[in-house]
N, C-alpha and C. Protein backbone atom coordinates (compact mmCIF):
# COMPACT_ATOMS: atom_id res chain seq x y z
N UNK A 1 -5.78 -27.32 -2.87
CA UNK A 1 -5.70 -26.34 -1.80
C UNK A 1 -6.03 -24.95 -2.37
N UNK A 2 -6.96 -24.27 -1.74
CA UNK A 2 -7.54 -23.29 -2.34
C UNK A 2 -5.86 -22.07 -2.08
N UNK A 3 -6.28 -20.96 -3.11
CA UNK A 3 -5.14 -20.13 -2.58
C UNK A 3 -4.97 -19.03 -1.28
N UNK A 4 -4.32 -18.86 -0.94
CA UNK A 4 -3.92 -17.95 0.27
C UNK A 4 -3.54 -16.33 -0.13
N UNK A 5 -4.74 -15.69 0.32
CA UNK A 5 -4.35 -13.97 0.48
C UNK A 5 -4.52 -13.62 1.65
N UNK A 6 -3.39 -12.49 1.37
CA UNK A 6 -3.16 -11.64 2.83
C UNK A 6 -4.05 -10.50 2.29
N UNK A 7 -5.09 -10.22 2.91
CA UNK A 7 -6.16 -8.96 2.89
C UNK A 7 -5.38 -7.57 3.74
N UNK A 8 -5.16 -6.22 3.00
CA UNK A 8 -4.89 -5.50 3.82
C UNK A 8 -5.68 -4.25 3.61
N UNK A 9 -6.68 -4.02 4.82
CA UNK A 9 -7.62 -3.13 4.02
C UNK A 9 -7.73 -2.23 5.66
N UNK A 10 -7.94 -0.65 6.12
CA UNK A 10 -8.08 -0.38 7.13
C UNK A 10 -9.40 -0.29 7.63
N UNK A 11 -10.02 -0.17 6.33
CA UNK A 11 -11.58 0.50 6.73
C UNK A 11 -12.27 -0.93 7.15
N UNK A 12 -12.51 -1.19 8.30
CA UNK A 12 -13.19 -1.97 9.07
C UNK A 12 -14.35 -3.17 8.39
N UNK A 13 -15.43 -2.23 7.75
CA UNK A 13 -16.71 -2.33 7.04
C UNK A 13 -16.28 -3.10 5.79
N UNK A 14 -15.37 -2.47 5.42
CA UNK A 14 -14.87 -2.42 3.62
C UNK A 14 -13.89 -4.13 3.91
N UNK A 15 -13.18 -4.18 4.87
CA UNK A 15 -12.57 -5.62 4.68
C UNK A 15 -12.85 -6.72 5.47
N UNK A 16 -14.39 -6.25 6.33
CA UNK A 16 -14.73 -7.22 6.74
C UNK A 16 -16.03 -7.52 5.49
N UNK A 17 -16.84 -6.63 4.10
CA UNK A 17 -17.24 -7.18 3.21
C UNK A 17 -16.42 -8.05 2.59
N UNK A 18 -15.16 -7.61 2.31
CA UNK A 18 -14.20 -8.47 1.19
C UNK A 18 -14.16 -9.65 1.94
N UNK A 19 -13.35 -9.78 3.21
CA UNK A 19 -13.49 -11.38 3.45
C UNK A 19 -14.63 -12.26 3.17
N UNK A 20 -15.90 -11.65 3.43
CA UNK A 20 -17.00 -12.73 2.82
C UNK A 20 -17.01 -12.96 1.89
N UNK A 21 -16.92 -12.02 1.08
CA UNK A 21 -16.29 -12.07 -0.48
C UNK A 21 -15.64 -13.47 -0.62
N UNK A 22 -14.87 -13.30 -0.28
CA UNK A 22 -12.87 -14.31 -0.65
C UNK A 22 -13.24 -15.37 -0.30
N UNK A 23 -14.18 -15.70 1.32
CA UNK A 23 -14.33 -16.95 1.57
C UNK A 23 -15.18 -17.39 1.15
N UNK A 24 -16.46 -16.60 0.74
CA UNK A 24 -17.54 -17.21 -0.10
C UNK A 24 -17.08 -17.90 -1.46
N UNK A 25 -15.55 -17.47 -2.02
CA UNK A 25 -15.35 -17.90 -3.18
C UNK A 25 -14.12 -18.92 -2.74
N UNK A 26 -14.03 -18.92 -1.59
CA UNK A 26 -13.38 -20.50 -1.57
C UNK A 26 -11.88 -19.89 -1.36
N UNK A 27 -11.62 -18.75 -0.99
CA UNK A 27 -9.76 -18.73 -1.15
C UNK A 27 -9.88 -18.28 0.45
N UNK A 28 -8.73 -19.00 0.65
CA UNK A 28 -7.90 -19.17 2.73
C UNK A 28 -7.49 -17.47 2.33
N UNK A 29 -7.83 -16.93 3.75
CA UNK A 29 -7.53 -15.66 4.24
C UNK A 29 -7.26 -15.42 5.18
N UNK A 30 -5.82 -14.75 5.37
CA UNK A 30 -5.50 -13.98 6.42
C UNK A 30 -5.98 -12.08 6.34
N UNK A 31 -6.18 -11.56 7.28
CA UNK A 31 -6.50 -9.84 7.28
C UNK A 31 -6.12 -9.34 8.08
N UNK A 32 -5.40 -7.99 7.70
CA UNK A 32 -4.95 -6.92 8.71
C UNK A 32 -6.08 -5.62 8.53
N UNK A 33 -6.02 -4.83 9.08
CA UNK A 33 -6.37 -3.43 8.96
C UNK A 33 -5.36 -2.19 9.31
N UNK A 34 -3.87 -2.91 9.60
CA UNK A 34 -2.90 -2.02 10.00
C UNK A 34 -1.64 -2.44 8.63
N UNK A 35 -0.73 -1.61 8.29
CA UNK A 35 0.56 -2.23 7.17
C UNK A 35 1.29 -3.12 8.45
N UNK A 36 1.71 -2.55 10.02
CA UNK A 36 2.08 -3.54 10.57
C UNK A 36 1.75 -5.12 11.17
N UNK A 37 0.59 -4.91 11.26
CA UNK A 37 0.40 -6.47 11.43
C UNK A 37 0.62 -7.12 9.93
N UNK A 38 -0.04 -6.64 8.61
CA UNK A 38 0.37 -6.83 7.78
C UNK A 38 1.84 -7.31 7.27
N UNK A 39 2.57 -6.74 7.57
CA UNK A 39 3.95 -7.08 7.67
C UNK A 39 4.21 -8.67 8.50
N UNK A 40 3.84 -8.45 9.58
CA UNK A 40 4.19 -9.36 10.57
C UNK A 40 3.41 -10.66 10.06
N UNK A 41 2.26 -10.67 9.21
CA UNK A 41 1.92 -12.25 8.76
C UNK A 41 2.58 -12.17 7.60
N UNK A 42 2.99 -11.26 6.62
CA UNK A 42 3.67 -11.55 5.64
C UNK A 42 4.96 -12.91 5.85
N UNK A 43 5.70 -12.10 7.46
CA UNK A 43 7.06 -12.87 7.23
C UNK A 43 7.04 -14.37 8.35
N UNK A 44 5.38 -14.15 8.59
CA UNK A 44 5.41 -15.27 9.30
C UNK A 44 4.69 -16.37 8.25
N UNK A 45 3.72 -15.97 7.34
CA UNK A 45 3.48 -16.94 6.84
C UNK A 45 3.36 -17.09 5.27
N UNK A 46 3.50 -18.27 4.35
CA UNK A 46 3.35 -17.63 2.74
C UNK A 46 1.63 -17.21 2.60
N UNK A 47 2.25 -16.60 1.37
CA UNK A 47 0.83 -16.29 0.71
C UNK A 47 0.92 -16.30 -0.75
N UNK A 48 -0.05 -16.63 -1.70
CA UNK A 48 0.04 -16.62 -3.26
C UNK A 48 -0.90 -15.32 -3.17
N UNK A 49 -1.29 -14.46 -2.99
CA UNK A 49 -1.76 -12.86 -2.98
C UNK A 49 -1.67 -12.12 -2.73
N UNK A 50 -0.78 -10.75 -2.29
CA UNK A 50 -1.35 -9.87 -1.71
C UNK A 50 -2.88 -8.71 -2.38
N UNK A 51 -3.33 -8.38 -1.24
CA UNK A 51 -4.72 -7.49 -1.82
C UNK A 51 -4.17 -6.40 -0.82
N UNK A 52 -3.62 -5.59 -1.38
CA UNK A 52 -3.44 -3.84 -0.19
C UNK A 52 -4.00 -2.59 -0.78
N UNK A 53 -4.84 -2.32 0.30
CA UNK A 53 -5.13 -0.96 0.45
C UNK A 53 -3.81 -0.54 0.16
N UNK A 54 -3.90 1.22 -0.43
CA UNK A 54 -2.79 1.79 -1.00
C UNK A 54 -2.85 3.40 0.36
N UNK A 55 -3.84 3.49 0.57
CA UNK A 55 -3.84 4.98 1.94
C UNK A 55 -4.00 4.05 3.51
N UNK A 56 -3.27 4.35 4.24
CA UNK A 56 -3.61 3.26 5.66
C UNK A 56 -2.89 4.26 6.31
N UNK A 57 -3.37 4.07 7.43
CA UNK A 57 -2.56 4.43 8.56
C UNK A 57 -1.28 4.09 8.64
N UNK A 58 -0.28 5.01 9.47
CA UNK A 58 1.29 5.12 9.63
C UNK A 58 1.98 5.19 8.53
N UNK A 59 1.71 4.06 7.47
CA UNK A 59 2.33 4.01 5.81
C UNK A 59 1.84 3.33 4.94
N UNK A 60 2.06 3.69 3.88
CA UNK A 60 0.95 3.74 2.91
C UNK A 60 1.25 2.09 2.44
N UNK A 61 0.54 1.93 1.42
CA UNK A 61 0.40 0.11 1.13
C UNK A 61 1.86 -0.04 0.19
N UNK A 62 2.34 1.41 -0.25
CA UNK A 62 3.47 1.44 -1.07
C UNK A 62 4.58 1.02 -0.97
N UNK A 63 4.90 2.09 0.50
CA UNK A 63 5.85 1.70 1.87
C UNK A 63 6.17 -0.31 2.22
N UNK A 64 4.59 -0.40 2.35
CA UNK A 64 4.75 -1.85 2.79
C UNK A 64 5.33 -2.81 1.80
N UNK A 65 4.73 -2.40 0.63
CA UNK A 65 5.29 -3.41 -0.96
C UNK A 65 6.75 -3.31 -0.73
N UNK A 66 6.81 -2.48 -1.04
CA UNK A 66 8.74 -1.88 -0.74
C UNK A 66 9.40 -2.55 -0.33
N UNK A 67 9.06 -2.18 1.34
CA UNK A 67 9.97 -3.24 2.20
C UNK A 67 10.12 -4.82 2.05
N UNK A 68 8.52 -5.50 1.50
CA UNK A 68 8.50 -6.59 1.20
C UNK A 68 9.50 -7.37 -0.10
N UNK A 69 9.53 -6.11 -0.92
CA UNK A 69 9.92 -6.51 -2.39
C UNK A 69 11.33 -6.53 -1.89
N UNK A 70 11.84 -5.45 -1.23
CA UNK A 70 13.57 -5.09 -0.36
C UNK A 70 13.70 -6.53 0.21
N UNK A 71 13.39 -7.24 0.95
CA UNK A 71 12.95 -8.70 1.92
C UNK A 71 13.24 -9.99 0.85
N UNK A 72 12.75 -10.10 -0.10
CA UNK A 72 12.87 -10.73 -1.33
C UNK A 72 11.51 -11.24 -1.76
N UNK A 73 10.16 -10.80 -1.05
CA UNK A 73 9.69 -11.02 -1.55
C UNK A 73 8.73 -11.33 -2.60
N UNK A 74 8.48 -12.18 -3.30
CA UNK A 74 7.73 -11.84 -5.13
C UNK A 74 6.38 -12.22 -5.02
N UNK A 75 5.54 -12.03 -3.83
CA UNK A 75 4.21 -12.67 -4.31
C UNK A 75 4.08 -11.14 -4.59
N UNK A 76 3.05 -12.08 -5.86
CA UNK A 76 1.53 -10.95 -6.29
C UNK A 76 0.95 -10.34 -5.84
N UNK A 77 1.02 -8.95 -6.18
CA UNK A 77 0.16 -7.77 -5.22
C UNK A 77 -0.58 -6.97 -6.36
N UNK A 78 -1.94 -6.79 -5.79
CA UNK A 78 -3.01 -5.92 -6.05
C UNK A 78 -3.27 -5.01 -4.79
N UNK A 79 -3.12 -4.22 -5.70
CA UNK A 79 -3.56 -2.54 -4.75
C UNK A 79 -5.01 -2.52 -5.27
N UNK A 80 -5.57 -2.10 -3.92
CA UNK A 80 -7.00 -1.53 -3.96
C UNK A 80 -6.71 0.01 -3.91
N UNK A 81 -7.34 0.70 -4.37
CA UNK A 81 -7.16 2.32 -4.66
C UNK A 81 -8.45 3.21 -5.06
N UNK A 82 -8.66 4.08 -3.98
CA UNK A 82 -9.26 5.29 -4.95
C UNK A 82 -8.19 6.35 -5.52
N UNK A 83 -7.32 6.02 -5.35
CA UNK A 83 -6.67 6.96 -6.18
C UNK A 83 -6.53 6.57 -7.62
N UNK A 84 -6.54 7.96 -8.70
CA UNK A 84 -6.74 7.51 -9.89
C UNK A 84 -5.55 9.00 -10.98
N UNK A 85 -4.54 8.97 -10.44
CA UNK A 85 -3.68 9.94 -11.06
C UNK A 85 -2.32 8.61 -11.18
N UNK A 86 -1.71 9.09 -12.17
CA UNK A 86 -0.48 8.78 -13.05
C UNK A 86 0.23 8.34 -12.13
N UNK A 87 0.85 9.76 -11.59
CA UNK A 87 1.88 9.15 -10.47
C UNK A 87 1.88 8.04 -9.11
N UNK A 88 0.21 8.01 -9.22
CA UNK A 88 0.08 6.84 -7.70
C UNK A 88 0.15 5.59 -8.74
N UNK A 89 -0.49 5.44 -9.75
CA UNK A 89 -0.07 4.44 -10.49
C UNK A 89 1.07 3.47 -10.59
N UNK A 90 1.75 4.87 -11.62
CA UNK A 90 3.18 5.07 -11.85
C UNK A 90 4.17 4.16 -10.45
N UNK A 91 3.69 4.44 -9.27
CA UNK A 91 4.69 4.41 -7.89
C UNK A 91 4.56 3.40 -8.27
N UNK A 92 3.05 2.81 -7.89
CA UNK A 92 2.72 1.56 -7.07
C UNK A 92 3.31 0.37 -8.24
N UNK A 93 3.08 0.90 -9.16
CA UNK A 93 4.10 -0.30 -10.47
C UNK A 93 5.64 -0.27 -9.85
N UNK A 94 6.09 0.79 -9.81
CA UNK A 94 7.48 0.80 -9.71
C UNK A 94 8.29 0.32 -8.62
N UNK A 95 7.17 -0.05 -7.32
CA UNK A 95 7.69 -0.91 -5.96
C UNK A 95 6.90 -2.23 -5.84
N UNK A 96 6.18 -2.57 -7.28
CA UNK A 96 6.25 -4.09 -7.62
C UNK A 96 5.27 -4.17 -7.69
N UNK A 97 4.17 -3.86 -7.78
CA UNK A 97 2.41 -4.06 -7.71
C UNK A 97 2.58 -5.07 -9.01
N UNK A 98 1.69 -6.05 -9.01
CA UNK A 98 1.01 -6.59 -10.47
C UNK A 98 -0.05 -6.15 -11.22
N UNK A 99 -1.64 -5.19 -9.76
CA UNK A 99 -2.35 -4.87 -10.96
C UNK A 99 -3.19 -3.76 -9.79
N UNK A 100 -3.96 -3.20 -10.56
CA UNK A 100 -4.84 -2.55 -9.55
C UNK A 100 -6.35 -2.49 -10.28
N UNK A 101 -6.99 -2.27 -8.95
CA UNK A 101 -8.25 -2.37 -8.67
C UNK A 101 -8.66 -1.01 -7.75
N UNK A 102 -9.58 0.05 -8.89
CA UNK A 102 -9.94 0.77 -8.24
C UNK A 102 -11.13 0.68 -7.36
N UNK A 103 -11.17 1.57 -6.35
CA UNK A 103 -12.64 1.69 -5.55
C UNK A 103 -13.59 2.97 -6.20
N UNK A 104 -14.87 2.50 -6.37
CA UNK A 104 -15.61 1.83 -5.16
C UNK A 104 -15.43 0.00 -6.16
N UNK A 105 -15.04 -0.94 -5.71
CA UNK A 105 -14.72 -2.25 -6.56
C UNK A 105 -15.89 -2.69 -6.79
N UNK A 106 -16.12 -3.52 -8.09
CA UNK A 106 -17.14 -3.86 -8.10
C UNK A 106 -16.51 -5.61 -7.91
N UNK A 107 -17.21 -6.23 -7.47
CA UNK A 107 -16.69 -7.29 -7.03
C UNK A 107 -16.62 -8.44 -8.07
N UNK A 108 -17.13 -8.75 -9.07
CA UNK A 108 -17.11 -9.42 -10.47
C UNK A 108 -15.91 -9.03 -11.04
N UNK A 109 -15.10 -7.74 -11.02
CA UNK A 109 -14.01 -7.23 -11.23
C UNK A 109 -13.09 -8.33 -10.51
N UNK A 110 -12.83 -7.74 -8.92
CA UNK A 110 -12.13 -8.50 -8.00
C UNK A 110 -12.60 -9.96 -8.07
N UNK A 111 -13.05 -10.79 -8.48
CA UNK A 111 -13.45 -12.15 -8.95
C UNK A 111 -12.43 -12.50 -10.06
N UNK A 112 -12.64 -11.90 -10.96
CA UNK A 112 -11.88 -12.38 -12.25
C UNK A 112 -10.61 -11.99 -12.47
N UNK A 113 -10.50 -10.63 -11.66
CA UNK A 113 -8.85 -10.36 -11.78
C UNK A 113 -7.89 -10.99 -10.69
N UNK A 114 -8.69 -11.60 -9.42
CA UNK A 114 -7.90 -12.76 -8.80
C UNK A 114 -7.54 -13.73 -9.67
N UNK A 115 -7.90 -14.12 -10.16
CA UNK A 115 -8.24 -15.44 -10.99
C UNK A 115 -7.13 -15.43 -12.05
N UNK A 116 -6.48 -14.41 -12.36
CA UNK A 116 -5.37 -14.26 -13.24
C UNK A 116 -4.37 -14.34 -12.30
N UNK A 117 -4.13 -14.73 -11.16
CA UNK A 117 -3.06 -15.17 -10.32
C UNK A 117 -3.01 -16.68 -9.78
């Protein structure tokens, strides 16, 4: 059974490339473009990935880890990010991230660093 990520990306363009991405490489996907629907398949269904945007509308991908990690949950999360300072780092480790992936991604990146999950 291939693995299961929850895609959370807002920019339209940007996560409807990645899904071709994900399914071209064979892994089951669910996608939001909001942290709340996001949320809402989190606790409806498992997943062995998260992939979150870290800037979104209402709250940030940080917010969402948070609450998830608060919830009990331990799947694997990769933040997608253009941000590239200490402290967004710093956060996104400290409310449970496993790894990040900056933008603009090159996708051979996001290939192989799935693949360590």
């Amino acid at each position: 059974m291939p693995p299961r990520i929850l895609l959370l990306e807002d920019d339209k363009l940007f996560n409807e490339t990645l899904q071709d991405f994900l399914e071209e490489e064979e892994y089951e996907l669910e996608y939001a473009l909001d942290p709340y629907t996001a949320l809402d398949l989190a606790y409806e269904q498992n997943f062995d990935l998260y992939l979150f945007d870290v800037n979104l509308p209402y709250e940030s991908g940080f917010d969402l880890l948070k609450k998830l990690r608060e919830s009990g949950d331990s799947t694997p999360t990769i933040f997608i990010t253009s941000r590239d300072d200490k402290e967004s780092l710093r956060e996104g480790f400290m409310v449970g991230a496993d790894d990040y992936i900056k933008k603009p991604i090159d996708l051979d990146e996001l290939y192989y660093g799935l693949k360590l999950f």
